[in-house]
C-alpha atoms as a PDB file:
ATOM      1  CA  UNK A   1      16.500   7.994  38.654  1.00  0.00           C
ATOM      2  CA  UNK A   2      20.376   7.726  37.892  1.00  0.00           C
ATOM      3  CA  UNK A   3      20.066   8.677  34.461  1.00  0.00           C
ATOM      4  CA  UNK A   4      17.367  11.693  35.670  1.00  0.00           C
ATOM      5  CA  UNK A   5      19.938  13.449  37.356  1.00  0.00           C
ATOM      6  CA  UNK A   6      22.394  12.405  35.069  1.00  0.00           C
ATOM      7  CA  UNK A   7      20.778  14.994  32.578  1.00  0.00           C
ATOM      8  CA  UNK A   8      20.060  17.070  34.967  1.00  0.00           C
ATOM      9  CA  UNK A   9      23.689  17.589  36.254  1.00  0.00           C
ATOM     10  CA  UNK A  10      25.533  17.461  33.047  1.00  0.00           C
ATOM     11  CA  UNK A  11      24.929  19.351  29.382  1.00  0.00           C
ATOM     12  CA  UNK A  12      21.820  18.012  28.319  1.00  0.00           C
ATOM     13  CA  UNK A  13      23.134  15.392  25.737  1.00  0.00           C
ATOM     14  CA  UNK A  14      26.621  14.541  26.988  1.00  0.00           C
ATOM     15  CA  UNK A  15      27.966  11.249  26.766  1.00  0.00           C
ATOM     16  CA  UNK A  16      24.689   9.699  25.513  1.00  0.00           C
ATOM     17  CA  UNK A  17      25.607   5.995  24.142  1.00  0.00           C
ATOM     18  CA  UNK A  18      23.656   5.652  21.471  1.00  0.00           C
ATOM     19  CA  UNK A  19      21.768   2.702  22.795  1.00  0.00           C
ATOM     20  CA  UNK A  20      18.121   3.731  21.649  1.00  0.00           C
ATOM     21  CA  UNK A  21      16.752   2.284  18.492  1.00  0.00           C
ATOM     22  CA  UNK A  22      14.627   4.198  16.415  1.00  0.00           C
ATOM     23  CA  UNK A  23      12.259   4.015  13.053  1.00  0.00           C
ATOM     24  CA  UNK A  24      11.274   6.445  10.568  1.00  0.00           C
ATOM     25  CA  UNK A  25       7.643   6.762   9.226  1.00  0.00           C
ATOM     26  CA  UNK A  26       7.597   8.568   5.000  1.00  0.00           C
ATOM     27  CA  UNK A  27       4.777   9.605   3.020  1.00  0.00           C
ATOM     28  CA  UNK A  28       4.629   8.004  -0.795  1.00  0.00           C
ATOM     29  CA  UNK A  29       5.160  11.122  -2.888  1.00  0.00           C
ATOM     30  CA  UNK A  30       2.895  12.614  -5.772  1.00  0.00           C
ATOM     31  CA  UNK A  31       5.222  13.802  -8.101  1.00  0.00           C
ATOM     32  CA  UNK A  32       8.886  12.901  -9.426  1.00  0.00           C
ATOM     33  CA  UNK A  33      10.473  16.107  -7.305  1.00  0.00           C
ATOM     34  CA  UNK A  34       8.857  14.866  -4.367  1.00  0.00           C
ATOM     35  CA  UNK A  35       9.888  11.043  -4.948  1.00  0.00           C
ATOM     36  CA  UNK A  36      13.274  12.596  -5.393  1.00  0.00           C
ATOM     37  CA  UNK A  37      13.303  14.405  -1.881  1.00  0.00           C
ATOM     38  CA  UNK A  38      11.485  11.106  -0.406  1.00  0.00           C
ATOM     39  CA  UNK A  39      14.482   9.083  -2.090  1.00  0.00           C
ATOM     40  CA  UNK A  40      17.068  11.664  -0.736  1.00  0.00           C
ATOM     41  CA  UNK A  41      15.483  11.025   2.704  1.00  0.00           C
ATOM     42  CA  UNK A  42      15.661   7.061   2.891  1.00  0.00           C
ATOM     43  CA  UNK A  43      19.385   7.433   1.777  1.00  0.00           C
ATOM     44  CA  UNK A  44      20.130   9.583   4.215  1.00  0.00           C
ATOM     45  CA  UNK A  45      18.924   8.018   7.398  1.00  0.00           C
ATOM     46  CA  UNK A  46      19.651   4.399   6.149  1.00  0.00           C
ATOM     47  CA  UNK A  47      23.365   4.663   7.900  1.00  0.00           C
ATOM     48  CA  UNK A  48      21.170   4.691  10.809  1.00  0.00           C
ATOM     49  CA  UNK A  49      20.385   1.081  10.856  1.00  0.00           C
ATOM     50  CA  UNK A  50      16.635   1.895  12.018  1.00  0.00           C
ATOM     51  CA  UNK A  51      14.545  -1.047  13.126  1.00  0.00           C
ATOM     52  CA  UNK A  52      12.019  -0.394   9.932  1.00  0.00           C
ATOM     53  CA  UNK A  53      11.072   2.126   7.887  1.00  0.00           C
ATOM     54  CA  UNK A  54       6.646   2.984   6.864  1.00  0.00           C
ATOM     55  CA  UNK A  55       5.146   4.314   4.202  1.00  0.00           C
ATOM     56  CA  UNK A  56       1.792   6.065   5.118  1.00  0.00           C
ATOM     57  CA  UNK A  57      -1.513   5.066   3.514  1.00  0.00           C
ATOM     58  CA  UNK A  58      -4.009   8.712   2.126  1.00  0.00           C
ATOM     59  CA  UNK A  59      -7.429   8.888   3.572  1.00  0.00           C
ATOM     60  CA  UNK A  60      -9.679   6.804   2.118  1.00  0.00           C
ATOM     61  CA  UNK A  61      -6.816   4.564   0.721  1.00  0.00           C
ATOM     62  CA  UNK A  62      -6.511   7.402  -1.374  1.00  0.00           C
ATOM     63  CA  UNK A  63      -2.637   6.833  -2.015  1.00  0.00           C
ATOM     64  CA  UNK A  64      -2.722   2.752  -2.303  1.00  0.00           C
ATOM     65  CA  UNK A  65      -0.857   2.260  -5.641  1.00  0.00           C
ATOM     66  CA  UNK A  66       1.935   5.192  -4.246  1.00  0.00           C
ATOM     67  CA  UNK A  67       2.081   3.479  -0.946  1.00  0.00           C
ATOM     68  CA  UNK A  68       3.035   0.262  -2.824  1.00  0.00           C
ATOM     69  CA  UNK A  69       5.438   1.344  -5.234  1.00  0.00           C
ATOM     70  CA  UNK A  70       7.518   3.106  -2.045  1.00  0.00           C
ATOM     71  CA  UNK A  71       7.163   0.045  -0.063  1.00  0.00           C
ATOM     72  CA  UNK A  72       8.064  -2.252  -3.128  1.00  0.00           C
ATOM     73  CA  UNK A  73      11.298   0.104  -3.569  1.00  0.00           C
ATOM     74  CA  UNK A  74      12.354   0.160  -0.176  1.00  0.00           C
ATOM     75  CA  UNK A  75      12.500  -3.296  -0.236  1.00  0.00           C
ATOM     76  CA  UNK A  76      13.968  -3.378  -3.433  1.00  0.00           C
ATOM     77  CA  UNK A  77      16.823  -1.138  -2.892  1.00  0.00           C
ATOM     78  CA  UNK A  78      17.679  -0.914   0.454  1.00  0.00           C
ATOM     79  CA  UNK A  79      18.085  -3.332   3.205  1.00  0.00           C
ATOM     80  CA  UNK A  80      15.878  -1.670   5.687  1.00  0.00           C
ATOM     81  CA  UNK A  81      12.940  -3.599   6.521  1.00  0.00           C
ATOM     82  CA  UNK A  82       9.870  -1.896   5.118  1.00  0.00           C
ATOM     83  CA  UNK A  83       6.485  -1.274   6.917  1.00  0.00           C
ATOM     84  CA  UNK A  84       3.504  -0.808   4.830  1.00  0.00           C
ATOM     85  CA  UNK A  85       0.659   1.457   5.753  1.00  0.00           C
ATOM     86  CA  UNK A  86      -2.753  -0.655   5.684  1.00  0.00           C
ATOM     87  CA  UNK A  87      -6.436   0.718   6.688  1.00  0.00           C
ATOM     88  CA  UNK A  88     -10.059  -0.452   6.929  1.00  0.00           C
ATOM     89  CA  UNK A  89     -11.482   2.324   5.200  1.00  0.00           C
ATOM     90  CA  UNK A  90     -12.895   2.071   1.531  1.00  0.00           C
ATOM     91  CA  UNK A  91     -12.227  -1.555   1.244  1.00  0.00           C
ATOM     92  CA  UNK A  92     -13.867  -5.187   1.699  1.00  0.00           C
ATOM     93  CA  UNK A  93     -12.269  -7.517   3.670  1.00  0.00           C
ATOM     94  CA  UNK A  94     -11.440  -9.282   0.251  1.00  0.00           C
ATOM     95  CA  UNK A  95      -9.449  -6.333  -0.513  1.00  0.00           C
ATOM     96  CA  UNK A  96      -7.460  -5.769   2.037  1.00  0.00           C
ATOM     97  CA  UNK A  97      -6.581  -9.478   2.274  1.00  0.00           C
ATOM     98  CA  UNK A  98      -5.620  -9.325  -1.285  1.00  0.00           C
ATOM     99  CA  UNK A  99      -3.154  -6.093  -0.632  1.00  0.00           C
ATOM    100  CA  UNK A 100      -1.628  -7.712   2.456  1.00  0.00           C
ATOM    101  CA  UNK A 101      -1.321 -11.281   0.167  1.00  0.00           C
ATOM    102  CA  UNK A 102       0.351  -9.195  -2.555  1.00  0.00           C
ATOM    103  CA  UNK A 103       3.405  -7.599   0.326  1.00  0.00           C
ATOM    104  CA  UNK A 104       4.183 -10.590   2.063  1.00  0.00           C
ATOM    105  CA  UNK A 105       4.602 -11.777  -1.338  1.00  0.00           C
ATOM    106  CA  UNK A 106       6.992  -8.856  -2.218  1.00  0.00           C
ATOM    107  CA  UNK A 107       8.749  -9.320   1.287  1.00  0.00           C
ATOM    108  CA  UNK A 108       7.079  -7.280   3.684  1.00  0.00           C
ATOM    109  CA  UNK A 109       6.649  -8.769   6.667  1.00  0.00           C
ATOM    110  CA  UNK A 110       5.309  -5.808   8.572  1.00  0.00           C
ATOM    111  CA  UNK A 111       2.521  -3.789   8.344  1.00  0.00           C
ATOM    112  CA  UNK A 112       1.000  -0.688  10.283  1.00  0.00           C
ATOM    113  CA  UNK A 113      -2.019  -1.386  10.510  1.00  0.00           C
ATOM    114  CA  UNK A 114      -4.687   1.690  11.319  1.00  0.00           C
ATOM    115  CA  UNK A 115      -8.530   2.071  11.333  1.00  0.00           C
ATOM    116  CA  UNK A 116      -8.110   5.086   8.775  1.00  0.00           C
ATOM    117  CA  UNK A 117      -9.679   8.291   8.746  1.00  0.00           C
ATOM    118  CA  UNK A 118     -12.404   8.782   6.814  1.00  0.00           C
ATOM    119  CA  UNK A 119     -12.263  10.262   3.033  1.00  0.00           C
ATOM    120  CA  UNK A 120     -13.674  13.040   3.371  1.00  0.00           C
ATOM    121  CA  UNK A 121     -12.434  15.466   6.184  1.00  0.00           C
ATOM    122  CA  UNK A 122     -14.426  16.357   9.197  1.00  0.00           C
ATOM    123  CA  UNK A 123     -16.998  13.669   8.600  1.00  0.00           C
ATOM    124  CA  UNK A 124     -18.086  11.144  10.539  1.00  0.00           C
ATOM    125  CA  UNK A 125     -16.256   7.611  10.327  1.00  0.00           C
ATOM    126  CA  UNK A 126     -18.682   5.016   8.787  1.00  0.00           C
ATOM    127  CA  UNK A 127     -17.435   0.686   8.629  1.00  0.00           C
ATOM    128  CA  UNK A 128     -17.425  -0.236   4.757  1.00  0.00           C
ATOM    129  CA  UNK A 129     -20.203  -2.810   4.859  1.00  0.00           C
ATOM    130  CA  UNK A 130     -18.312  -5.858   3.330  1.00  0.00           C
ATOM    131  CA  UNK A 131     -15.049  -4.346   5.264  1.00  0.00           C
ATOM    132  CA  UNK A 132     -13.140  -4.640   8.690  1.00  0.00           C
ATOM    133  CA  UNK A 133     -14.802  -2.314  10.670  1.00  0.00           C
ATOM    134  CA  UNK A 134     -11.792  -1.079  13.306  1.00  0.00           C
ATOM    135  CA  UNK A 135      -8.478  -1.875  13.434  1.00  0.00           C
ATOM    136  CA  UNK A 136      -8.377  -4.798  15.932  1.00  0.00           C
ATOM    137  CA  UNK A 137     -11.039  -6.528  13.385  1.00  0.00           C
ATOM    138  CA  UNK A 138      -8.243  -5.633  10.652  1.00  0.00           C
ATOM    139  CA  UNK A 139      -5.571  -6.751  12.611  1.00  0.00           C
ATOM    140  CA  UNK A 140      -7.251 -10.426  13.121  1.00  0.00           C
ATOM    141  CA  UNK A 141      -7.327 -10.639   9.690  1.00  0.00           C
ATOM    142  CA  UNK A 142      -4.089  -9.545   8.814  1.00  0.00           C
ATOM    143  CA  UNK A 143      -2.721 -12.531  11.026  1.00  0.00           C
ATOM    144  CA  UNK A 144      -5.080 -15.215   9.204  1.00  0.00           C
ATOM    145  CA  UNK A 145      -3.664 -14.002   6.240  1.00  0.00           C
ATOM    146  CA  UNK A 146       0.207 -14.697   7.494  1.00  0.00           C
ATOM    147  CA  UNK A 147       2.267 -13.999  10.507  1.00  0.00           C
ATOM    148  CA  UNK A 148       2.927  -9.948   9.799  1.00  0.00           C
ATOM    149  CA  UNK A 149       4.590  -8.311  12.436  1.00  0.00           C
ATOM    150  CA  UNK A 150       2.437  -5.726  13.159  1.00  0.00           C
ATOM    151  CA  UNK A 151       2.638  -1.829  14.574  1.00  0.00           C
ATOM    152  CA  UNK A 152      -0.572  -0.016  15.692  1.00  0.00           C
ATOM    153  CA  UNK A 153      -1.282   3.318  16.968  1.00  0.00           C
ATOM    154  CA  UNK A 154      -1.750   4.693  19.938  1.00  0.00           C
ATOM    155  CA  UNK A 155      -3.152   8.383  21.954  1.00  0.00           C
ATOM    156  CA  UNK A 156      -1.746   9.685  24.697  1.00  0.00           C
ATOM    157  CA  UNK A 157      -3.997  11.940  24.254  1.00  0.00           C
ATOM    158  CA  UNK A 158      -7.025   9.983  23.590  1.00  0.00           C
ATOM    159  CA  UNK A 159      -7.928   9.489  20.200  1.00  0.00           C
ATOM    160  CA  UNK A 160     -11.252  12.131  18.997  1.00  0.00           C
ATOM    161  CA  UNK A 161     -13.188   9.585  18.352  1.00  0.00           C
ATOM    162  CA  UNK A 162     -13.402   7.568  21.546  1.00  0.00           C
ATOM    163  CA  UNK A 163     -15.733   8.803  24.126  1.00  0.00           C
ATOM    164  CA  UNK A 164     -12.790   8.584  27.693  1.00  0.00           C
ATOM    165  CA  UNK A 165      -9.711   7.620  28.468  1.00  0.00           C
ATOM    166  CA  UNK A 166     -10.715   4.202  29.261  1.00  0.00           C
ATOM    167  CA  UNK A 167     -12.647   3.240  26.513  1.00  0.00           C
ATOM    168  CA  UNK A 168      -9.162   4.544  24.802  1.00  0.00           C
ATOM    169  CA  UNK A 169      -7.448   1.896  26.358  1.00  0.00           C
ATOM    170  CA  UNK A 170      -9.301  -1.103  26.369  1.00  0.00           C
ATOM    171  CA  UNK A 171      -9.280  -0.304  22.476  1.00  0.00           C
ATOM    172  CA  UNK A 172      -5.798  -0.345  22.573  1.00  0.00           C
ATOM    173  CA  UNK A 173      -5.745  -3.656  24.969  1.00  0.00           C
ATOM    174  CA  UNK A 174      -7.990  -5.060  22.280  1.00  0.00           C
ATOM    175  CA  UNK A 175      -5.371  -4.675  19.460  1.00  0.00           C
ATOM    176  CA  UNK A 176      -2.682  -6.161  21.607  1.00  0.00           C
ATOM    177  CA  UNK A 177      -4.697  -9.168  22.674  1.00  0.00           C
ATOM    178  CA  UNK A 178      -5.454  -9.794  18.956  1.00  0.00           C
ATOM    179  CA  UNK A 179      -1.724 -10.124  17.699  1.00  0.00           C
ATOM    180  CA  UNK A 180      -0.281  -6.247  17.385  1.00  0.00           C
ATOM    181  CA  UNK A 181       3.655  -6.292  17.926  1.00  0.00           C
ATOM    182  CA  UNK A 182       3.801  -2.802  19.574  1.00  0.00           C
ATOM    183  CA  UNK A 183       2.018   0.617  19.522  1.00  0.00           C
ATOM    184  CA  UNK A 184       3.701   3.688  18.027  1.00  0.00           C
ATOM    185  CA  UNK A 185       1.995   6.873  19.317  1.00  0.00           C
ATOM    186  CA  UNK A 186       0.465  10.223  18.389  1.00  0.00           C
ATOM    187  CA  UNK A 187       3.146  13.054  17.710  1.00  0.00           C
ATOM    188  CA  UNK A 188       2.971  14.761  21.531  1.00  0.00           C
ATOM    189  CA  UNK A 189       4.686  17.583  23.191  1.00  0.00           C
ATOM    190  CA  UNK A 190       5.458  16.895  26.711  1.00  0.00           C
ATOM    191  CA  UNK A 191       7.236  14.236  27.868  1.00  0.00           C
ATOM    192  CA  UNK A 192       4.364  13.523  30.950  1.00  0.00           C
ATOM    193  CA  UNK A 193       1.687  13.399  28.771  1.00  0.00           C
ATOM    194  CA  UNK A 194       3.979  10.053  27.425  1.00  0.00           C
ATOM    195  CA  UNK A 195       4.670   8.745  30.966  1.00  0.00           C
ATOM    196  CA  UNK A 196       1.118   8.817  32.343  1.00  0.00           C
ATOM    197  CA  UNK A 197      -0.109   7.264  29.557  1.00  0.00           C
ATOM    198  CA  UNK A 198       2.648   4.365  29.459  1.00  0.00           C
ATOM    199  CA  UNK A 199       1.431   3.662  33.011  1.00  0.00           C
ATOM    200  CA  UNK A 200      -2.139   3.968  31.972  1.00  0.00           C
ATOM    201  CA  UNK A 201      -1.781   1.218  30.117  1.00  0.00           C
ATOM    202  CA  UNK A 202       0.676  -1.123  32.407  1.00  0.00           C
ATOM    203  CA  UNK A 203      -2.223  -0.706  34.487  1.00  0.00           C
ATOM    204  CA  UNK A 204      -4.451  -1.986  31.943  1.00  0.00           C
ATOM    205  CA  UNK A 205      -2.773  -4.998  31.573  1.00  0.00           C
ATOM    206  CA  UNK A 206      -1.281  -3.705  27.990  1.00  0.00           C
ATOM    207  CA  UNK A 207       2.139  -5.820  28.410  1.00  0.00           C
ATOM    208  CA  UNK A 208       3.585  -4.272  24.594  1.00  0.00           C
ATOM    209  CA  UNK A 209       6.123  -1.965  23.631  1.00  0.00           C
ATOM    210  CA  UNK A 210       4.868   1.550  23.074  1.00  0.00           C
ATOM    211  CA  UNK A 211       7.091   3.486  21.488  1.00  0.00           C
ATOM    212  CA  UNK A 212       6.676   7.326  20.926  1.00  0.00           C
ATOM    213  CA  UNK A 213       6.043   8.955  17.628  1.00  0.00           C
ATOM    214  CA  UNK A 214       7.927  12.385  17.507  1.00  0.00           C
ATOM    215  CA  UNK A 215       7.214  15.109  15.259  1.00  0.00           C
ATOM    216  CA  UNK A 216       9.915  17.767  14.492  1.00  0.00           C
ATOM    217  CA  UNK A 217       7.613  20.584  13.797  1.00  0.00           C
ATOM    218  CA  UNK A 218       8.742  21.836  10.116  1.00  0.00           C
ATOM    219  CA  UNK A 219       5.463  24.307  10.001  1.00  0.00           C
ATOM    220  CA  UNK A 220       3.806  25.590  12.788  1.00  0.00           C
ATOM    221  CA  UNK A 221       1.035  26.342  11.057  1.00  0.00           C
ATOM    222  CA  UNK A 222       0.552  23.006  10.080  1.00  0.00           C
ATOM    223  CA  UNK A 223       1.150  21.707  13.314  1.00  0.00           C
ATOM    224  CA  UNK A 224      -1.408  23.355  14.287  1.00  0.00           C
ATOM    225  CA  UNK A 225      -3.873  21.931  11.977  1.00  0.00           C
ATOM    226  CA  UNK A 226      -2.768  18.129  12.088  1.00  0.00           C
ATOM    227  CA  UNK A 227      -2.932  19.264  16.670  1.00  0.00           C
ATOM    228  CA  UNK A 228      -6.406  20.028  16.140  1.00  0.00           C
ATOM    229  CA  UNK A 229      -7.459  16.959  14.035  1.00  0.00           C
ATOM    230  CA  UNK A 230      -5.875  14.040  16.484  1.00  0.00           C
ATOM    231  CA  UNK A 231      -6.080  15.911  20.097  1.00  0.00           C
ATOM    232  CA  UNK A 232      -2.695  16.731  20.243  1.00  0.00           C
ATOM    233  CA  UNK A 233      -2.271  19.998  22.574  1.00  0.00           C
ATOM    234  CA  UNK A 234       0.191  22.405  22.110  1.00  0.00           C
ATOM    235  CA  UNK A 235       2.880  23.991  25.099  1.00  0.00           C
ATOM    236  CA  UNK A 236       1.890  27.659  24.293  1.00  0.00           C
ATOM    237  CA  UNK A 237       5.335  28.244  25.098  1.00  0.00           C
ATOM    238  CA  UNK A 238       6.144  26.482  21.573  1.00  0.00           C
ATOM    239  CA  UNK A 239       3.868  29.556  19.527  1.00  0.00           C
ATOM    240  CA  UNK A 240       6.243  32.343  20.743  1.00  0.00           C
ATOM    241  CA  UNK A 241       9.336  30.100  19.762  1.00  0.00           C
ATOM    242  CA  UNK A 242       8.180  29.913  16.390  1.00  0.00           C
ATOM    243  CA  UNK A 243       6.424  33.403  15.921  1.00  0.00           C
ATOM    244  CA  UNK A 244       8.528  35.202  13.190  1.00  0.00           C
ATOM    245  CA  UNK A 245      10.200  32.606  11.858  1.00  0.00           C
ATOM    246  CA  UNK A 246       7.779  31.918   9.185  1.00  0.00           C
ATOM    247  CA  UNK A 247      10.240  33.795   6.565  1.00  0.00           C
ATOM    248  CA  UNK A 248      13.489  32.181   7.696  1.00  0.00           C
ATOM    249  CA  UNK A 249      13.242  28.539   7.177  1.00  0.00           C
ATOM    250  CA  UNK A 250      17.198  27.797   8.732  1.00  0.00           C
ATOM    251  CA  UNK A 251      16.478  29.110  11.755  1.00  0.00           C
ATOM    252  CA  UNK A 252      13.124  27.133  12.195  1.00  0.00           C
ATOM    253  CA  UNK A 253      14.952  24.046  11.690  1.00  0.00           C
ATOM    254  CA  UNK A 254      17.413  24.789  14.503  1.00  0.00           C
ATOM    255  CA  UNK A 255      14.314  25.527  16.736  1.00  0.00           C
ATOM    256  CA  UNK A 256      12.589  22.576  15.753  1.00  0.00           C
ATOM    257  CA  UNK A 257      15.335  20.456  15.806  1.00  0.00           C
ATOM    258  CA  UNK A 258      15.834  21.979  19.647  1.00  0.00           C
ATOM    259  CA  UNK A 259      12.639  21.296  20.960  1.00  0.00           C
ATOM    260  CA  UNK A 260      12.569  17.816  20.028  1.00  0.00           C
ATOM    261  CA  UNK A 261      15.493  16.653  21.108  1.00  0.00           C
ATOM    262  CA  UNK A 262      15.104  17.896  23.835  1.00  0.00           C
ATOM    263  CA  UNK A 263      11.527  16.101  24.066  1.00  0.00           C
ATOM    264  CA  UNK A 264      13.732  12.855  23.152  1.00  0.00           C
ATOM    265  CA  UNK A 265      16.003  13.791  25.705  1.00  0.00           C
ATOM    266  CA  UNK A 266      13.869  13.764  28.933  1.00  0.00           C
ATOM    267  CA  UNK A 267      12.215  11.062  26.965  1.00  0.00           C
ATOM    268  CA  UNK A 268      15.001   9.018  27.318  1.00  0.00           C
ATOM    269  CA  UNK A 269      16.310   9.582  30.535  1.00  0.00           C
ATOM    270  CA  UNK A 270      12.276   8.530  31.766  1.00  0.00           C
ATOM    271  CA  UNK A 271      13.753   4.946  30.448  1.00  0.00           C
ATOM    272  CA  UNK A 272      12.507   5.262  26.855  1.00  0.00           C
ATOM    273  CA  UNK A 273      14.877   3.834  24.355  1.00  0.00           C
ATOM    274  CA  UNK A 274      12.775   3.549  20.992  1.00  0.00           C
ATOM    275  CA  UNK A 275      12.064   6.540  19.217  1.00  0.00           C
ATOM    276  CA  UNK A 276       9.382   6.570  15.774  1.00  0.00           C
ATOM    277  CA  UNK A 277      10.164   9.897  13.928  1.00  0.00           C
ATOM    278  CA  UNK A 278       7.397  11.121  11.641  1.00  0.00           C
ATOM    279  CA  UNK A 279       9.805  12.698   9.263  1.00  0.00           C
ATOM    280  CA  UNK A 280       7.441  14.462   6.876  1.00  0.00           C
ATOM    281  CA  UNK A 281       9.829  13.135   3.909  1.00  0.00           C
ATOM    282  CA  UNK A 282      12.746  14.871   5.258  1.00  0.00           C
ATOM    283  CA  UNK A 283      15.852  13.895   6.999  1.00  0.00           C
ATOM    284  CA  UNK A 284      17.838  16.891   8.566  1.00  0.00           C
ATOM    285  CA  UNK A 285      15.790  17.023  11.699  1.00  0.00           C
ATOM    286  CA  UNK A 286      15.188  13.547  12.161  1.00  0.00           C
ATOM    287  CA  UNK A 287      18.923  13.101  11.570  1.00  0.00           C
ATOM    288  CA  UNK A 288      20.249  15.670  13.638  1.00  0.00           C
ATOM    289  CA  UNK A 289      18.077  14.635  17.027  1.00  0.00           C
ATOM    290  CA  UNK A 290      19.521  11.025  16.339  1.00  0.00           C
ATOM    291  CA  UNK A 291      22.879  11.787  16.486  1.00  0.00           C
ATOM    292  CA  UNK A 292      22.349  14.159  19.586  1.00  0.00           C
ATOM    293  CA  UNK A 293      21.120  11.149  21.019  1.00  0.00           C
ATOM    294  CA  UNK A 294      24.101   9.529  20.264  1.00  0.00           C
ATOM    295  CA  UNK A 295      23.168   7.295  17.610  1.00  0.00           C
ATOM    296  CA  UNK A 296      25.878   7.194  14.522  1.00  0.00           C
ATOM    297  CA  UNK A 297      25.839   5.661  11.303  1.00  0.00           C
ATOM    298  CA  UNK A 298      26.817   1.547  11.252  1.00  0.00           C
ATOM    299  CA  UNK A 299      29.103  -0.073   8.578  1.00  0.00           C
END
C-alpha cells in the first residue's frame, strides 16, 4: 500500500530503484536482415543483465532448426542464459527427448516448455499419437530427461481452449506439481486482470512465481489479431490512442512505449518485480520501459 500511494503522489516513475528483474522472449529469424535486427536486439538489451533470454518455437515446430541455431548462438556468444522454445505438437515423445538431449548438451539448461498451437491456424488441436499430449505430460518428460529449469505459460485470461476458469487453473496447478519453475503469462492490458488472476491461483494452491508477459504494441493491427487468437481483450481506450498513427511509426513507439510502462508501472507498485517482455525482435521499447523502471545497464 506504501508503494501504491507512492505512485500515486509522486511523477509516475520517480525514484524507482531498479530492483525488478526482467527477461526477454525473441523470435528465430527467416532471413539474414532479420537475423541481423534479432542480433542487434540481443546486443542491445544484454547490458541489462536479464535473468534469461527465449527463443520461440513456429506452429507445428515449424521453426525447429531456426529456434536452435538462435539458442545455440546465444549461448555461444553471449553470457545470457538461453531459454529454448519446446512444444508437443508434430513430434513423438522420442523426438522431443532427442531435441531436449541435444540443448542440455549445448548448455541450455532451460526450456519453455508449451503445448503448441496447432499447424494449421484455426483448427482444432489434435495429441500426435506417439507424442506428449499437453504440456504437463511434456514437462514430465523433460525432467526424466535432465533437471531443466523450466518456464510455462499461463492466461489471465483463460486460455481458448479450456472450457472455465477453473479448469484453467488446475491445468496450470498440474504443470507446477509436475516440476515447472514458474509461469510467464499471456501479453494483457490491465493491470487487474494480472492481480485477480495471481490470487486465483494462490487460492489454488499454485505456490510458483508468475511473472507477467508484456507486449509493447508495435502494430495495432496486429495486436489485434494475435488479441483475438489467445483471449486477450483490448481497453478500447487503447484503439483511439493508436488511430492515425499507422503512417508515423516514431510517434507509435512513444505511445506504445507509454502505455506499457505505465502497465509495468502499476504493475509494480501491486508488488510485482519480474517483468517477461515479448519484444517482437526489437529492443527500443523493451529498453526504454526498463530503464523507466529504473533498471540500468551492469558492468
Amino acid at each position: 500500500m506504501r508503494e501504491a500511494q507512492r505512485a500515486l503522489e509522486a511523477p509516475l516513475f520517480s525514484g524507482l530503484p531498479g530492483d525488478i528483474d526482467v527477461s526477454f522472449e525473441f523470435f528465430p529469424p527467416k532471413t539474414e536482415a532479420m537475423a541481423q535486427t534479432l542480433w542487434h536486439s540481443v546486443e542491445t538489451l544484454a547490458p541489462l543483465r536479464p535473468r534469461f533470454v527465449s527463443v520461440t518455437y513456429g506452429a507445428g515446430g515449424s521453426t525447429r532448426e531456426r529456434t536452435h541455431a538462435a539458442v545455440r548462438r546465444i549461448v555461444n556468444e553471449t553470457a545470457m542464459p538461453a531459454a529454448a522454445h519446446l512444444t508437443c505438437v508434430n513430434a513423438t515423445r522420442e523426438e522431443v527427448d532427442a531435441v531436449a538431449r541435444e540443448y542440455w548438451e549445448e548448455g541450455v539448461r532451460h526450456i519453455v516448455a508449451l503445448r503448441g498451437d496447432p499447424p494449421e491456424g484455426g483448427s482444432a488441436y489434435t495429441p500426435h499419437p506417439g507424442g506428449y499430449a499437453n504440456a504437463a505430460e511434456l514437462i514430465a518428460g523433460l525432467k526424466k530427461v535432465a533437471d531443466f529449469e523450466i518456464s510455462v505459460a499461463a492466461y489471465p485470461e483463460v486460455h481458448p481452449d479450456s472450457p472455465d476458469r477453473q479448469a484453467d487453473l488446475d491445468n496450470l496447478k498440474r504443470k507446477f506439481d509436475v516440476g515447472a519453475t514458474r509461469a510467464i503469462t499471456q501479453f494483457f492490458f490491465d493491470p487487474q486482470c494480472f492481480f485477480e488472476f495471481r490470487d486465483r491461483a494462490t487460492a489454488a494452491g499454485i505456490e510458483g512465481e508468475i511473472v507477467p508477459g508484456i507486449m509493447p504494441v508495435l502494430s495495432f493491427a496486429a495486436v489485434q489479431r494475435m488479441s483475438g487468437l489467445c483471449g486477450t481483450a483490448i481497453p478500447h481506450w487503447m484503439e483511439g490512442l493508436f488511430d492515425g498513427l499507422d503512417d508515423r511509426p516514431e510517434a507509435r513507439q512513444l505511445v506504445s512505449a507509454t502505455i506499457a510502462a505505465e502497465l509495468c508501472r502499476r504493475l509494480y507498485a501491486g508488488g510485482v518485480r519480474q517483468f517477461h517482455f515479448y519484444t517482437l525482435n526489437r529492443a527500443e521499447l523493451s529498453y526504454a520501459i526498463c530503464h523507466m523502471l529504473g533498471l540500468r545497464p551492469k558492468a
